[in-house]
C-alpha atoms as a PDB file:
ATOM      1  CA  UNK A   1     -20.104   8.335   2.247  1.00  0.00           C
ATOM      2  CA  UNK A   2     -20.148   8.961  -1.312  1.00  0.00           C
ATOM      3  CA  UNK A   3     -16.529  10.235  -1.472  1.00  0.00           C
ATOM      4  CA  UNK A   4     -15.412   7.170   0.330  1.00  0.00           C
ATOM      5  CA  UNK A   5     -17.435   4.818  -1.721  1.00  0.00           C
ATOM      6  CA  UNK A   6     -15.870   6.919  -5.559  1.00  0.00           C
ATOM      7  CA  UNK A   7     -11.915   6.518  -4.258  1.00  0.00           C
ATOM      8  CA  UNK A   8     -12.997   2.872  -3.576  1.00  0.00           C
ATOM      9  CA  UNK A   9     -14.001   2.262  -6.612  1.00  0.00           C
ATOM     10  CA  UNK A  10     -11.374   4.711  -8.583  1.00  0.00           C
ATOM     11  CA  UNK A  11      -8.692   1.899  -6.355  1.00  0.00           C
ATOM     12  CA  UNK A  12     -10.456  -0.732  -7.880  1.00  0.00           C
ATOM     13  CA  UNK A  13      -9.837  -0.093 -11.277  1.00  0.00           C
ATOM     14  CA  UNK A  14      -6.708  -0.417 -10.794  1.00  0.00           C
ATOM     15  CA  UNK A  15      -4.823   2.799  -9.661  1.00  0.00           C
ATOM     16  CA  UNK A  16      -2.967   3.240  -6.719  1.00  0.00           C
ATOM     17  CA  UNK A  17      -4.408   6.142  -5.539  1.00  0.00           C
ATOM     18  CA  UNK A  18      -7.469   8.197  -5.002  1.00  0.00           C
ATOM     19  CA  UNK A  19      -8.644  10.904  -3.478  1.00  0.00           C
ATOM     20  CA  UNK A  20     -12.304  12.652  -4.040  1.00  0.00           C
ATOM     21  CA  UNK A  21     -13.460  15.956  -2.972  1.00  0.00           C
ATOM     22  CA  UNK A  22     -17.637  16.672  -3.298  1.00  0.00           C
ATOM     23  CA  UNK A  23     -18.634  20.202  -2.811  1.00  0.00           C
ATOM     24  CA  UNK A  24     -21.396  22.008  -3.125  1.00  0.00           C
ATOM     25  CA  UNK A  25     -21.860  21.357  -6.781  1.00  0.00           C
ATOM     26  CA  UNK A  26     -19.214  19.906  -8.309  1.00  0.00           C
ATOM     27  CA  UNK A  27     -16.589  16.961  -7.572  1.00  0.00           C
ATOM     28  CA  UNK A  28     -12.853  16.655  -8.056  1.00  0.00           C
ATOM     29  CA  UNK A  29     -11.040  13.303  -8.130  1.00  0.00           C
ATOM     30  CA  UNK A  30      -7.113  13.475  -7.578  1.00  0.00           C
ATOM     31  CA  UNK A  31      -5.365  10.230  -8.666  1.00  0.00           C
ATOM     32  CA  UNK A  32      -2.033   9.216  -8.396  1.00  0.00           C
ATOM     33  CA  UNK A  33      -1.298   8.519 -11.880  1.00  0.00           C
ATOM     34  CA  UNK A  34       1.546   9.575 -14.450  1.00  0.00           C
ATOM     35  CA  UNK A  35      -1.301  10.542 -16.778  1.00  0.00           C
ATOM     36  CA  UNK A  36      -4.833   9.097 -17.772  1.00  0.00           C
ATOM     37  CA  UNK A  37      -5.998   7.261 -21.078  1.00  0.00           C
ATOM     38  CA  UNK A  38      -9.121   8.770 -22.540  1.00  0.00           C
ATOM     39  CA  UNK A  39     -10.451   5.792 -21.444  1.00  0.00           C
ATOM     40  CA  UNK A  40      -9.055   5.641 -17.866  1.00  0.00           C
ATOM     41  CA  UNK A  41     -10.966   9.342 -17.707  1.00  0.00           C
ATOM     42  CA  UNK A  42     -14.190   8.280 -18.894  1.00  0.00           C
ATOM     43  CA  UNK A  43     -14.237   5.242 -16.010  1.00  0.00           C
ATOM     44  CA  UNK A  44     -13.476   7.751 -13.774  1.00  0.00           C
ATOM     45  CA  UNK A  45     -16.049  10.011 -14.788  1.00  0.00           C
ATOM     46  CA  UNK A  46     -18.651   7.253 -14.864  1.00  0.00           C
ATOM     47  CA  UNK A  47     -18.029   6.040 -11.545  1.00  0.00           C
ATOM     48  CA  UNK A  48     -18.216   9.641 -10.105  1.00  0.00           C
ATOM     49  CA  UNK A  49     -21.826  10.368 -11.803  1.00  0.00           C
ATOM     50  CA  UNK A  50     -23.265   6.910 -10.813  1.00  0.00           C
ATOM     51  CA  UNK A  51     -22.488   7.912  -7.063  1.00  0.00           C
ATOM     52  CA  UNK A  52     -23.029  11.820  -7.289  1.00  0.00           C
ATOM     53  CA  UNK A  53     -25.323  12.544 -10.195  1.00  0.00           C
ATOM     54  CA  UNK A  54     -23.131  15.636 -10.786  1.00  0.00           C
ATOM     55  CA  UNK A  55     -23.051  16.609 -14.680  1.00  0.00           C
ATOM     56  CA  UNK A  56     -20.061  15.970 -16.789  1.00  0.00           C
ATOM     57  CA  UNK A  57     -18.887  19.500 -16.671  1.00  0.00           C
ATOM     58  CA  UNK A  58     -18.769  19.797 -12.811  1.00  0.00           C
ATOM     59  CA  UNK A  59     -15.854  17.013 -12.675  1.00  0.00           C
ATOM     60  CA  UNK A  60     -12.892  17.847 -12.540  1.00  0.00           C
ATOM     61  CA  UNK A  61      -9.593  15.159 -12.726  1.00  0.00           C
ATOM     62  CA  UNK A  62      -6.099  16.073 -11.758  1.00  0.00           C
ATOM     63  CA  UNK A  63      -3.358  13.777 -11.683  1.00  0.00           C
ATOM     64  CA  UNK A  64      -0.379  13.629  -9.322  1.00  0.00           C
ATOM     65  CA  UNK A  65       2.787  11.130  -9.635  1.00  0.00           C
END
């Protein structure tokens, strides 16, 4: 499923830990991370719209350590 297929590929980038949560129209991501690069947030972000199609502003990121 897509939420499945995001965490993969969040883990694949290189962090430890993902989690991904799709509801009705929006997504939150929840990776284990002692905080994100700009850049880290914009690969997450990318990888959730290319399996979702959800808009920027319906993402939401939170870290956890």
């Amino acid at each position: 499923d897509d939420e499945a297929a995001i965490e993969s590929l969040i883990k694949a980038k290189g962090f430890k830990d993902a989690v991904a949560v799709i509801s009705d129209d929006s997504v939150s991501v929840i990776v284990k991370s002692e905080g994100l690069l700009s850049s880290e947030t914009i690969q997450i972000q990318d990888i959730v719209i290319s399996q979702t199609g959800v808009g920027l502003d319906k993402i939401k990121i939170l870290t956890v350590e």
